[in-house]
Protein backbone atom coordinates (compact mmCIF):
# COMPACT_ATOMS: atom_id res chain seq x y z
CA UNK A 1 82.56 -119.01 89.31
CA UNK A 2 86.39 -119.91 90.04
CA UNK A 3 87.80 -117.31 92.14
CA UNK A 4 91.66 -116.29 92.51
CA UNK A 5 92.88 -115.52 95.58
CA UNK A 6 91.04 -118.19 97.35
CA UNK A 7 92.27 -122.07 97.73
CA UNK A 8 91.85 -123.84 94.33
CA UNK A 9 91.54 -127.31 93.86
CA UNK A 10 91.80 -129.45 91.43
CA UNK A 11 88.27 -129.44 90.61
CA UNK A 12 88.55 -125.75 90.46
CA UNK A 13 91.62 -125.99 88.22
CA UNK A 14 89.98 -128.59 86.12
CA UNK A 15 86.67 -126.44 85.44
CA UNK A 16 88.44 -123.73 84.03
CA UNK A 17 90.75 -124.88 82.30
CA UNK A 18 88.66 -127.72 80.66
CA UNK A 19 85.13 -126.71 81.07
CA UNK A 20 85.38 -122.89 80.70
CA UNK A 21 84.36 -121.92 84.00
CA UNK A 22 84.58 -118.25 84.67
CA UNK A 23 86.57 -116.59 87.07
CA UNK A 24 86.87 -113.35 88.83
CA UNK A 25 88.72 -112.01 91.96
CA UNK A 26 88.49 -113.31 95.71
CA UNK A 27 86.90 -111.22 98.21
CA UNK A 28 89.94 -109.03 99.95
CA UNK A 29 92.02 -109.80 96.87
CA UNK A 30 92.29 -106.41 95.13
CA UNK A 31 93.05 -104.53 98.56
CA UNK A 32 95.61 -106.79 98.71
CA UNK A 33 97.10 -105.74 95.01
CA UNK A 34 96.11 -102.09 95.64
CA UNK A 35 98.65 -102.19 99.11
CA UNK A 36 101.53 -104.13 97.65
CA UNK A 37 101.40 -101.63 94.68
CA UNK A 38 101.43 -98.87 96.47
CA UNK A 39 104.48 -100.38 98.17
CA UNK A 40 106.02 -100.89 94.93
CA UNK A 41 105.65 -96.96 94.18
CA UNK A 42 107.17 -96.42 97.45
CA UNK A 43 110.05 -98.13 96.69
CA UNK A 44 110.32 -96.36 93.34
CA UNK A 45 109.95 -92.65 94.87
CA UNK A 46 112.28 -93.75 97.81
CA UNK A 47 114.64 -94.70 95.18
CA UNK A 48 115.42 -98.16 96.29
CA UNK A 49 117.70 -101.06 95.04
CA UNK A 50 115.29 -103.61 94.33
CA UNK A 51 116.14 -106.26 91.72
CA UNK A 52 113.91 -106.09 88.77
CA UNK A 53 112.65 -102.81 89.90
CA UNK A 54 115.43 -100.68 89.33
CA UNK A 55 117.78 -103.29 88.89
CA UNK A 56 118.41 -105.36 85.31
CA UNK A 57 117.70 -109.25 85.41
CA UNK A 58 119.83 -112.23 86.18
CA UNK A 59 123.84 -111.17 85.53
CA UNK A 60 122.63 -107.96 84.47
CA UNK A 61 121.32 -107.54 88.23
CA UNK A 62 124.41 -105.34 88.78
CA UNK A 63 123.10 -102.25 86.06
CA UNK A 64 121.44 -99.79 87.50
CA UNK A 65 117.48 -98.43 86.30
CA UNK A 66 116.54 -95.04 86.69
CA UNK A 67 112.90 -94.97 87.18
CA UNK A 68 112.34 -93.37 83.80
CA UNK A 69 112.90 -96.64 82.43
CA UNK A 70 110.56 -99.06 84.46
CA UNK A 71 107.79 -98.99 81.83
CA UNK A 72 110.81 -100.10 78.77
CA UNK A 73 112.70 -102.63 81.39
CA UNK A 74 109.31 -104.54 81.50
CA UNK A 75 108.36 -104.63 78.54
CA UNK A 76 111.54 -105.42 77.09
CA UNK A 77 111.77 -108.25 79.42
CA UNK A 78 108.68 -109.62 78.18
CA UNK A 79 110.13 -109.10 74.39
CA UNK A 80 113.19 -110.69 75.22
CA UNK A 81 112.01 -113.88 77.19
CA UNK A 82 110.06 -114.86 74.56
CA UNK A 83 112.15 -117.35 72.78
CA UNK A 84 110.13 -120.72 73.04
CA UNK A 85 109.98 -123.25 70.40
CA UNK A 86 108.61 -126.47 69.07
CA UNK A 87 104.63 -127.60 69.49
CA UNK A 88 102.42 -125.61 71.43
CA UNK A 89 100.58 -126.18 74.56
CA UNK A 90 96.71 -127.55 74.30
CA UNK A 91 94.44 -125.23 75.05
CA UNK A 92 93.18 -127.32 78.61
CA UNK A 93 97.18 -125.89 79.46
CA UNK A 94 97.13 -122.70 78.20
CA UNK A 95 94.10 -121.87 80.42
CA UNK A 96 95.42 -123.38 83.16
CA UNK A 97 98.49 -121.04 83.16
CA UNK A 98 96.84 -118.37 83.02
CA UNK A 99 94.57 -119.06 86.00
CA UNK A 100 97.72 -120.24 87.83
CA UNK A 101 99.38 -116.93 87.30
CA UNK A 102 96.82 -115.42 88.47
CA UNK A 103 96.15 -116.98 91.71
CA UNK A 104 99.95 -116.70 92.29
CA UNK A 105 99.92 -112.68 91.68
CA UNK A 106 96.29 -112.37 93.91
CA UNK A 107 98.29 -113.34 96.56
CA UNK A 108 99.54 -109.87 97.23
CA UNK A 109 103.00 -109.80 97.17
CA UNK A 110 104.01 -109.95 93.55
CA UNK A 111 103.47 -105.82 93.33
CA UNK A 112 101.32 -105.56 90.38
CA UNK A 113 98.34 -103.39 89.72
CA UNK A 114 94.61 -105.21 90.13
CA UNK A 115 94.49 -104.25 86.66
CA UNK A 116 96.67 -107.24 85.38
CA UNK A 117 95.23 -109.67 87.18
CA UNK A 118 91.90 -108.54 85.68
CA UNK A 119 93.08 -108.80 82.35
CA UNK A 120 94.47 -112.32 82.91
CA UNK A 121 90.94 -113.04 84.30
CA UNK A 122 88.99 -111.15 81.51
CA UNK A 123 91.22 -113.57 78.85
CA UNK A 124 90.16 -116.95 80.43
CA UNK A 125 86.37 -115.45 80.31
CA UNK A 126 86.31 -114.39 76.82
CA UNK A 127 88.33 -117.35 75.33
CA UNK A 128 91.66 -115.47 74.54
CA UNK A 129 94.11 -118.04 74.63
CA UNK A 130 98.23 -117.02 74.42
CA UNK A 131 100.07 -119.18 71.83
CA UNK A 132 102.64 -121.03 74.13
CA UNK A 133 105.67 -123.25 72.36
CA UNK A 134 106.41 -125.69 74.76
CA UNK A 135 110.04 -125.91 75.16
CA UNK A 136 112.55 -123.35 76.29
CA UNK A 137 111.94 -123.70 80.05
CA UNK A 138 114.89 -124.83 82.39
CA UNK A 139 112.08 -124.18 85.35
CA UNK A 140 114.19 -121.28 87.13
CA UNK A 141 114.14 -118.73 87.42
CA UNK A 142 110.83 -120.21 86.93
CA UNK A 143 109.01 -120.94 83.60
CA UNK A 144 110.75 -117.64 82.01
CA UNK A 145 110.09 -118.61 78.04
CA UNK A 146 106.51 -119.97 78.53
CA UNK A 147 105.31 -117.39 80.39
CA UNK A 148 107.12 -114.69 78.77
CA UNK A 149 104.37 -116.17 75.66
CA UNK A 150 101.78 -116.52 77.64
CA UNK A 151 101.96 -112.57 78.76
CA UNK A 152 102.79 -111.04 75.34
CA UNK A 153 99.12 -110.39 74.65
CA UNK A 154 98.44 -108.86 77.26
CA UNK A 155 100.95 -105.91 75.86
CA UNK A 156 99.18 -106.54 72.87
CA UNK A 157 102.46 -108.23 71.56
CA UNK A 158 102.81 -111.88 70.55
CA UNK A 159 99.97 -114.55 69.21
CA UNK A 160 96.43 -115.53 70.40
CA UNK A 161 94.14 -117.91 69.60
CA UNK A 162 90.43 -116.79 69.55
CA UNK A 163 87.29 -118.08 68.13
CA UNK A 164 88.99 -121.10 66.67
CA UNK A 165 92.03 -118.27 64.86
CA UNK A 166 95.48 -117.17 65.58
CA UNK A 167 96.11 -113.89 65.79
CA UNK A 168 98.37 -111.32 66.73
CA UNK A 169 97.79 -110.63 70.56
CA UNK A 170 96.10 -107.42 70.07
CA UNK A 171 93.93 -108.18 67.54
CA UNK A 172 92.38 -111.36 69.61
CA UNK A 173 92.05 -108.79 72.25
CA UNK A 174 90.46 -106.43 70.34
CA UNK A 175 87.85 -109.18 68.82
CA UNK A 176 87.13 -110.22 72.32
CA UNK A 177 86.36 -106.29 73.14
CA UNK A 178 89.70 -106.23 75.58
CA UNK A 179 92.44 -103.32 75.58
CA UNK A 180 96.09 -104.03 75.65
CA UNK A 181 97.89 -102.30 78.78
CA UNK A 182 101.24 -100.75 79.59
CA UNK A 183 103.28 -102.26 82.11
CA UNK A 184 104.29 -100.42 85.12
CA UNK A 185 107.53 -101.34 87.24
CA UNK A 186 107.82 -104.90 88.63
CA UNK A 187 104.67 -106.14 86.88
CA UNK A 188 107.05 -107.67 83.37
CA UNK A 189 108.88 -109.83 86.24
CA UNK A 190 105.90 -110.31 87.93
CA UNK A 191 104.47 -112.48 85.05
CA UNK A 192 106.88 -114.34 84.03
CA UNK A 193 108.62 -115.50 87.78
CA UNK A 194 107.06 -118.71 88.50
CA UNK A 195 106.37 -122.56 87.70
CA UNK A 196 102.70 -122.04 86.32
CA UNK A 197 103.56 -123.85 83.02
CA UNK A 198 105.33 -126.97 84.72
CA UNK A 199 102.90 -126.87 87.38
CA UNK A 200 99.69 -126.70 84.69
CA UNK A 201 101.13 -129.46 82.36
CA UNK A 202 101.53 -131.60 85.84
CA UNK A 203 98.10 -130.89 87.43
CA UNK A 204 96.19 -131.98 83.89
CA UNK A 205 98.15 -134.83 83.17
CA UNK A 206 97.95 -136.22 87.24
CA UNK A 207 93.88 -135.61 86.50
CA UNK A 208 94.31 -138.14 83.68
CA UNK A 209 96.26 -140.17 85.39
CA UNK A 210 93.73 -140.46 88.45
CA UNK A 211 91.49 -141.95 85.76
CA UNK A 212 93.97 -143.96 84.73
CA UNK A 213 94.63 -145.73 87.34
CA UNK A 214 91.30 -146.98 87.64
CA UNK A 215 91.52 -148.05 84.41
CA UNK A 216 94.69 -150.18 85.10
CA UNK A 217 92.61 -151.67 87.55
CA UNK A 218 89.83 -153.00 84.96
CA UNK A 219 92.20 -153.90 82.89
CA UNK A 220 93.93 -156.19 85.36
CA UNK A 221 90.72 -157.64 87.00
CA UNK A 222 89.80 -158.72 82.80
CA UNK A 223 92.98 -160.38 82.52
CA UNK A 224 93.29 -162.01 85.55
CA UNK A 225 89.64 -163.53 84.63
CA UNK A 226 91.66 -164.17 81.00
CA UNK A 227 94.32 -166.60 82.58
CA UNK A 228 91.96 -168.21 85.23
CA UNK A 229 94.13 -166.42 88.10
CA UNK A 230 93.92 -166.33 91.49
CA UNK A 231 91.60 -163.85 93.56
CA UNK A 232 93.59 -164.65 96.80
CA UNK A 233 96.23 -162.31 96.85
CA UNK A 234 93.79 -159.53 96.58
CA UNK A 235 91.97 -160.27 100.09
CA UNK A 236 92.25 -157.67 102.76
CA UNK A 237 94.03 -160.23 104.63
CA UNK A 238 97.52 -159.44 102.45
CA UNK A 239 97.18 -155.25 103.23
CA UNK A 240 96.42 -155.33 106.62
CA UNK A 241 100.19 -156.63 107.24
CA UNK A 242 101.38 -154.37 104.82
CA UNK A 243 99.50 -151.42 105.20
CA UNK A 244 100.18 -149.16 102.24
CA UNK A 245 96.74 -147.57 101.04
CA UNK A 246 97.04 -147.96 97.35
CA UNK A 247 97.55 -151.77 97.19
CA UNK A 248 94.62 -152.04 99.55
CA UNK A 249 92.53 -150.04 96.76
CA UNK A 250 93.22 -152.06 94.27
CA UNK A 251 92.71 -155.21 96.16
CA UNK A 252 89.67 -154.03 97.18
CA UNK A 253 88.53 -152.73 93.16
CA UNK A 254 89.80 -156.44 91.84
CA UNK A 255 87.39 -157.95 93.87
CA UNK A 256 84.38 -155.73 93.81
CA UNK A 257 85.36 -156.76 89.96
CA UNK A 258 85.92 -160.31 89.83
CA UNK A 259 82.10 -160.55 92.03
CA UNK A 260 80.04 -163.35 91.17
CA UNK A 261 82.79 -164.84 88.74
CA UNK A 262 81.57 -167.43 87.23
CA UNK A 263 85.15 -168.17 85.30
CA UNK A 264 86.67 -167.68 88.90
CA UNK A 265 84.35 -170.66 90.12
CA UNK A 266 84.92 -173.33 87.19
CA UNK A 267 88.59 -173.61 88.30
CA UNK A 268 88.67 -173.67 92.10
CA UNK A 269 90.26 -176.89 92.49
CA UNK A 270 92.90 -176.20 89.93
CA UNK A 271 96.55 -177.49 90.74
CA UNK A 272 98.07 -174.34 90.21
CA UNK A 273 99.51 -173.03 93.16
CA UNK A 274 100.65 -169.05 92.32
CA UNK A 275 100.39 -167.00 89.05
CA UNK A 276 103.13 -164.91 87.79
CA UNK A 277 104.00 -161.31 89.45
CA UNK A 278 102.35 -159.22 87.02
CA UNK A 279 98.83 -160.67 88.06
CA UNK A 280 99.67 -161.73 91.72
CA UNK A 281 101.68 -158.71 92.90
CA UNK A 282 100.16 -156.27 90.84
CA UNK A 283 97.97 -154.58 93.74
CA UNK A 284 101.59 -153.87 95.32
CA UNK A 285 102.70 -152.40 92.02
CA UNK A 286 99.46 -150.80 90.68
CA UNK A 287 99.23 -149.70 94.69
CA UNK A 288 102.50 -147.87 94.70
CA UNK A 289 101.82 -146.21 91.66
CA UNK A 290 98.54 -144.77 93.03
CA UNK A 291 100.48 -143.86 96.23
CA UNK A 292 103.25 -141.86 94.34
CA UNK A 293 100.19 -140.24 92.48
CA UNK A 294 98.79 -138.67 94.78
CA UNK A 295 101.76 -137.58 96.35
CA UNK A 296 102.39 -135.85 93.40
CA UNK A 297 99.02 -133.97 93.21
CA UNK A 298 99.57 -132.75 96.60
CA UNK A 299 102.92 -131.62 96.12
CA UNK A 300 101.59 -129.79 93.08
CA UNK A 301 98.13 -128.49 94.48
CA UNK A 302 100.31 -126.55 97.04
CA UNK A 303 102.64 -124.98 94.47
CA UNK A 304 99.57 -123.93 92.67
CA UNK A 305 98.20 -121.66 95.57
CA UNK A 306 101.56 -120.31 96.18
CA UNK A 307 103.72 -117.06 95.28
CA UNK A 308 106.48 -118.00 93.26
CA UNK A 309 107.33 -114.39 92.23
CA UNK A 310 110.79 -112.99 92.78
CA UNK A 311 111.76 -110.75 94.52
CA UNK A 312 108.61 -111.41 97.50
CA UNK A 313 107.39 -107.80 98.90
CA UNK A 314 105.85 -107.74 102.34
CA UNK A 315 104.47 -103.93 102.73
CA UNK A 316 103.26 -104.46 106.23
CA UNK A 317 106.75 -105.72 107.35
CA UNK A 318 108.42 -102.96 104.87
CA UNK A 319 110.68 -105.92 103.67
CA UNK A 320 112.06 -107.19 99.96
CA UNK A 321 113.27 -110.77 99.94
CA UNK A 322 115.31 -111.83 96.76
CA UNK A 323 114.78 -115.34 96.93
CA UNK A 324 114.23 -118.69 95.44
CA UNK A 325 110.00 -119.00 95.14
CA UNK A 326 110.68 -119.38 91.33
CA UNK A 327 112.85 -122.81 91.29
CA UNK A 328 110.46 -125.64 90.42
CA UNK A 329 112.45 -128.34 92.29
CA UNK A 330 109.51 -129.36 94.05
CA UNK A 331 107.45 -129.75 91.04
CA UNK A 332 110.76 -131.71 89.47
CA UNK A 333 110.82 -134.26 91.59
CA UNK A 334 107.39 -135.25 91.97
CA UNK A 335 107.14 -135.14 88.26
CA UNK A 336 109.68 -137.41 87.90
CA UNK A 337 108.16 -139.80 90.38
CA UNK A 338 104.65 -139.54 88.67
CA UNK A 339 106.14 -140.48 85.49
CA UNK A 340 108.29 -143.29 86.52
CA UNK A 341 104.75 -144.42 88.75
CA UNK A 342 103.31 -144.52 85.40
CA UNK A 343 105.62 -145.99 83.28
CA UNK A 344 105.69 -149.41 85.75
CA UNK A 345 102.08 -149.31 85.22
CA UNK A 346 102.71 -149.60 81.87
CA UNK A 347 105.27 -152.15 82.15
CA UNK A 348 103.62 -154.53 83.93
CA UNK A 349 100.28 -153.84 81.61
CA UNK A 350 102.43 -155.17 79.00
CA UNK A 351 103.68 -158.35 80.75
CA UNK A 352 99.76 -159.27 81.32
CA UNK A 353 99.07 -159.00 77.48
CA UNK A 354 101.95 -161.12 76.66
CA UNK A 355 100.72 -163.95 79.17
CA UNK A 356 97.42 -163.74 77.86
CA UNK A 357 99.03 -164.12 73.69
CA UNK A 358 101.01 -166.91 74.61
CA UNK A 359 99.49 -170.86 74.53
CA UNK A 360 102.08 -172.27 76.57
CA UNK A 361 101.07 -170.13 79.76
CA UNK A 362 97.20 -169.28 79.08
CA UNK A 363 96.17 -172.51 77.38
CA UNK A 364 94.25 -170.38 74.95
CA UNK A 365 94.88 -170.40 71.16
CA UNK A 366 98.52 -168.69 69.83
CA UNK A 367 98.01 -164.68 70.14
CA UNK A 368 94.39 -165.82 70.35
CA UNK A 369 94.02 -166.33 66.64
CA UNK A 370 91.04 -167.76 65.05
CA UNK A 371 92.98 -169.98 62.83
CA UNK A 372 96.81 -170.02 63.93
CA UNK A 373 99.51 -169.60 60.96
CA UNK A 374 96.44 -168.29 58.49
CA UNK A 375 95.91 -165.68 60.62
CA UNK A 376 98.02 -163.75 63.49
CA UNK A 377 95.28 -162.95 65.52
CA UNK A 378 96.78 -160.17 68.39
CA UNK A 379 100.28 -160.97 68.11
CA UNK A 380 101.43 -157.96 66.85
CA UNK A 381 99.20 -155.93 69.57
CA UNK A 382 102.14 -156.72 72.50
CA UNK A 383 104.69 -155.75 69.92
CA UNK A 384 103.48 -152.35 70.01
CA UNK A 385 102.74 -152.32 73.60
CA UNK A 386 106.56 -153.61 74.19
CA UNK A 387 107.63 -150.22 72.07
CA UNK A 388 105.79 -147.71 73.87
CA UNK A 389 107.12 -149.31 77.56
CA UNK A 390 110.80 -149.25 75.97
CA UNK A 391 110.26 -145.74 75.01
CA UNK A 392 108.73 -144.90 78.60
CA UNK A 393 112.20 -146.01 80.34
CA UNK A 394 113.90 -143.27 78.57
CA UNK A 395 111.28 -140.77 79.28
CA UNK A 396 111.35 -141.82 82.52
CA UNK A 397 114.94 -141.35 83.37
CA UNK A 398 114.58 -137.85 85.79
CA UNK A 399 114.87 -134.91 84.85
CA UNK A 400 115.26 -133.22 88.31
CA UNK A 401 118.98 -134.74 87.92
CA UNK A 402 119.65 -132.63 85.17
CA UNK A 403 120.78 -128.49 85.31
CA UNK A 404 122.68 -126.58 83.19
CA UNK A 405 123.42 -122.96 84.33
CA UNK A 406 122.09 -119.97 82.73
CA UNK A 407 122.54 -115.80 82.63
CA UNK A 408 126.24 -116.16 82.65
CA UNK A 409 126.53 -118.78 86.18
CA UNK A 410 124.20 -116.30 87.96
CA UNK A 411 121.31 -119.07 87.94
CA UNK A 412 123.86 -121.80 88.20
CA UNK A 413 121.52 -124.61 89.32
CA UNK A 414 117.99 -125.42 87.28
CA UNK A 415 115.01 -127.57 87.97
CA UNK A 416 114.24 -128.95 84.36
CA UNK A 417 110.84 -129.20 86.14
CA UNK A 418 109.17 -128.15 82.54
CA UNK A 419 110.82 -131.25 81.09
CA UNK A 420 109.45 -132.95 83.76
CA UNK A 421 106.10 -132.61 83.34
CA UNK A 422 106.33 -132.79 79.53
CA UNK A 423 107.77 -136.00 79.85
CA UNK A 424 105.18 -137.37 82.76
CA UNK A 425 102.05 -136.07 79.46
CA UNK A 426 104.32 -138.51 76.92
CA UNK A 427 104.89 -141.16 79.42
CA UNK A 428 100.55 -141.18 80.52
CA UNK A 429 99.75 -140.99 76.98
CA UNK A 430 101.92 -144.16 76.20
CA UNK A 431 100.34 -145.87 79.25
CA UNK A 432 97.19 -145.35 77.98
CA UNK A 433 97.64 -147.00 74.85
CA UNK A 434 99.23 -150.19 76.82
CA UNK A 435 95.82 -149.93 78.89
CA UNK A 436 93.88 -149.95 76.03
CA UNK A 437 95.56 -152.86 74.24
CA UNK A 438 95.77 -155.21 77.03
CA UNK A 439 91.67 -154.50 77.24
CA UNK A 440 91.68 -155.71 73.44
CA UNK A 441 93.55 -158.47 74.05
CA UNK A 442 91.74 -159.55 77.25
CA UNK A 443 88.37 -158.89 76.18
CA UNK A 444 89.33 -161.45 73.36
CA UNK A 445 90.43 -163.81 75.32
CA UNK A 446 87.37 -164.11 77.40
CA UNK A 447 85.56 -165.24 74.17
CA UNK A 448 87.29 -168.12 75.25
CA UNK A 449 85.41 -168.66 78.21
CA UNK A 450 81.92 -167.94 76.92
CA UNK A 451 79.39 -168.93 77.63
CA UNK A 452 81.00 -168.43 81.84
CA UNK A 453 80.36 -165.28 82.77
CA UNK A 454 82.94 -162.99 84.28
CA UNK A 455 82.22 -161.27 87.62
CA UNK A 456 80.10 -158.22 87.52
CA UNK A 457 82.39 -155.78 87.06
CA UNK A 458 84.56 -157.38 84.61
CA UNK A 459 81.45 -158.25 82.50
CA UNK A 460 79.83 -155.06 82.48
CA UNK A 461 83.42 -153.74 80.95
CA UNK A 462 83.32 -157.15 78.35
CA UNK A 463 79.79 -155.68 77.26
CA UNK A 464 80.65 -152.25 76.58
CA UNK A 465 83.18 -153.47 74.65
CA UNK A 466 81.52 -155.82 72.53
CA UNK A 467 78.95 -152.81 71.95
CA UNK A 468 81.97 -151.35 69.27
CA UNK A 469 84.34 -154.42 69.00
CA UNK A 470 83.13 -157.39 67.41
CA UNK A 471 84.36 -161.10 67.86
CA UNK A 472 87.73 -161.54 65.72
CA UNK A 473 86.82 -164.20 64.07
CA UNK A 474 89.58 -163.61 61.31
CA UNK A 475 92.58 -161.24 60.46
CA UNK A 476 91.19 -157.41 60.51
CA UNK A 477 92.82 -154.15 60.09
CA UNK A 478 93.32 -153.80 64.03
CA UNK A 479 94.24 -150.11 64.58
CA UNK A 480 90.31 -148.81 64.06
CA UNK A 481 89.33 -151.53 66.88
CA UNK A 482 92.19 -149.85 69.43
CA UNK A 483 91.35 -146.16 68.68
CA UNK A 484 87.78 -147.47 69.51
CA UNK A 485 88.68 -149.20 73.00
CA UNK A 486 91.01 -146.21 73.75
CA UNK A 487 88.33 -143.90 73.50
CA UNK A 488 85.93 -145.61 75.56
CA UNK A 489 88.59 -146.50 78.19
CA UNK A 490 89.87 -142.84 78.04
CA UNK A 491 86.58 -140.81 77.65
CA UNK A 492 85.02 -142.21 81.25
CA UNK A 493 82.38 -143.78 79.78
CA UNK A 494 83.93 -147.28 80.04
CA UNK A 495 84.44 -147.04 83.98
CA UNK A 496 80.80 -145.39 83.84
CA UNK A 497 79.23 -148.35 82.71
CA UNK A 498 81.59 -150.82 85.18
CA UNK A 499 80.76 -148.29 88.41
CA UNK A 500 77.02 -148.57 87.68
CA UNK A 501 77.26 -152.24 88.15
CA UNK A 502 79.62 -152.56 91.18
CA UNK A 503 79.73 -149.12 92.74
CA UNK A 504 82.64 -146.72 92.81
CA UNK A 505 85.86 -147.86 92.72
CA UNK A 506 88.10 -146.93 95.17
């Protein structure tokens, strides 16, 4: 069991929202709810000015709510917000919101009741799942639209899916033997202050890209074995004056790769002196990609254990701090760095397949065509690679750069963190296609090599591969071949198979 409250990980994250793992409440984290409510009530009976409390939202901050009202201001807010559009959010996403509003409000200073929290939990266990649209966020104050859908069922309002159906929120709750409930003061605000839509989309899609990276790797170690390349600019030697720890790694993967090569061997005492950037300064780029990866996830593992409600009560202290816990900034930026990390990824993915398609530098047949002019082999294979890596520079141009005020200039300045992250999915799910047709075309070109064996690793891949893509020995309809390499690349089983034979890669 996943428990909110406590430190979550990505693992944590990851089981939930992807493998259904249940959840429930830290130790300590009701008492926690039960005291900042009952400073909440204080408030209320001590007739405070607190925004959202007895206060209207955004410009409206200035009208005045007599505590008759709470239960209507919050559940009008909740009405009101939700005004997303286009496609909705996967279902991996949906859950991952909703355990990422939860940790956020377990925290104990959001104000709600343990009861909403509970319900939040109780829909991730029973498989109620909000209906999200994904667009409508300018991520501040926070995700408002998303997670304005995201807590409509729990008023009973809005759309669920359950047991494979959408429904209206209360019915799905209703199936899945759950009550609506009536929101108290505070608690409307509560659930929809905060970055837990930008911040799920991000944390899924840098899990992906974790495994892609790896990928990159096999795919570069194949075509470097493709072009007879060089092995020397991926010795330690090269990282130890230039100490960044992601080009190490992939040094360090290309050989445990390349091991044993027997292609490597047959051209030792070539007279080629350097190969082109894309093969012998890829562990720099494929390095600083992993680098600004992992930055990312760190950045985004800490907003995911933190309160991002506004305003921030502190009963102990007897203090209410209007704030800024709700601008996803943070999230922005790394967002845009993961997705410009992989977009050169994909770029220089690209460059590789067009070296390996073309005679002049790989001394291999014309786009690796069985019979040149009769047939066109893989030609048209970097074509669409060269699409998706034009249409990653656009996605890739930052969003973070971008605001456009809101509620009348009151939120004057905006994260477009949601955009972000949307962007950084498009932008990995492109890459992933350049992966996987750069694997095509390399595994083909190795044919040429045959019967020299690549190195271990490298091999191992070329097997797997041949297990569901046969020699092209003539012109074939090509797109069932790359939907079959993209779902062995993508699915883990690929890397599997390569890690059995040389150990993890790094």
């Amino acid at each position: 069991m996943v428990l909110v409250g406590e430190l979550l990980n990505l693992g944590s994250i990851l089981a939930v929202a992807r493998d259904g793992r249940t959840v429930g409440l830290a130790q300590g984290a009701r008492e926690r709810l039960e005291r900042c409510r009952a400073y909440v009530e204080r408030l209320l009976r001590e007739g405070r000015r607190v925004y959202g409390v007895t206060t209207g939202f955004g410009r409206l901050a200035q009208v005045r709510i007599p505590p008759s009202e709470a239960r209507s201001l919050q559940r009008n807010l909740l009405l009101s917000h939700a005004m997303g559009v286009g496609e909705n959010l996967p279902r991996d996403v949906v859950r991952a919101m909703l355990l990422l509003r939860a940790q956020s409000l377990a925290l104990g200073h959001s104000g709600v009741r343990p009861e909403v929290v509970e319900l939040l939990l109780e829909m991730l266990n029973r498989g109620v799942h909000p209906v999200v649209p994904a667009q409508g966020s300018v991520g501040a104050s926070g995700d408002l639209a998303p997670l304005a859908h995201l807590a409509l069922p729990l008023l009973g309002e809005g759309f669920a899916e359950y047991g494979g159906e959408v429904l209206p929120g209360g019915e799905a709750l209703r199936r899945a033997g759950l009550f609506p409930i009536q929101l108290e003061a505070k608690e409307g605000l509560a659930l929809i202050n905060g970055t837990q839509a930008m911040t799920a989309l991000g944390l899924l899609s840098l899990a992906d890209a974790l495994r892609a990276v790896k990928v990159a790797d096999v795919a570069l170690a194949m075509s470097l074995e493709a072009i007879k390349g060089s092995l020397r600019p991926f010795f330690p030697q090269v990282f130890r004056l230039r100490p960044h720890p992601g080009a190490a790694r992939v040094g360090e993967n290309v050989l445990k790769l390349c091991q044993g090569s027997e292609i490597m061997r047959s051209h030792e005492n070539c007279p080629k002196v350097q190969d082109p950037y894309s093969f012998r300064a890829a562990p720099q780029v494929h390095g600083a990609s992993r680098d600004a990866l992992e930055h990312a996830l760190e950045v985004l593992l800490r907003e995911a254990n933190a309160v991002t409600d506004n305003p921030l009560l502190f009963p102990e202290e007897d203090l209410v701090l209007s704030a800024g816990n709700f601008h996803g900034q943070p999230v922005a930026l790394a967002m845009d760095y993961a997705k410009i990390a992989l977009a050169e990824l994909a770029s220089i993915s690209e460059r590789r397949t067009e070296k390996m398609l073309d005679p002049a530098f790989s001394g291999l047949p014309a786009f690796l065509a069985a019979q040149g002019g009769l047939h066109s082999g893989l030609m048209i294979s970097q074509y669409t690679a060269a699409s998706l890596v034009s249409e990653n520079k656009v996605l890739a141009h930052p969003a973070s750069v971008d605001s456009i005020p809101t509620s009348a200039n009151q939120e004057d300045h905006v994260s477009m963190g949601t955009t972000a992250a949307r962007h950084a999915r498009m932008v990995l799910e492109n890459l992933r296609h350049v992966l996987a047709i750069e694997v095509r075309v390399a595994l083909e070109a190795l044919e040429y090599h045959r019967p020299l064996r690549a190195g271990k690793g490298v091999e191992a891949a070329r097997q797997a591969l041949r297990e569901i893509i046969p020699p092209l020995t003539e012109d074939r309809f090509l797109a069932p071949d790359h939907a079959r390499v993209h779902a062995l690349l993508f699915s883990g089983d690929l890397l599997a198979e390569v890690e059995a034979a040389v150990g993890p890669l790094a």
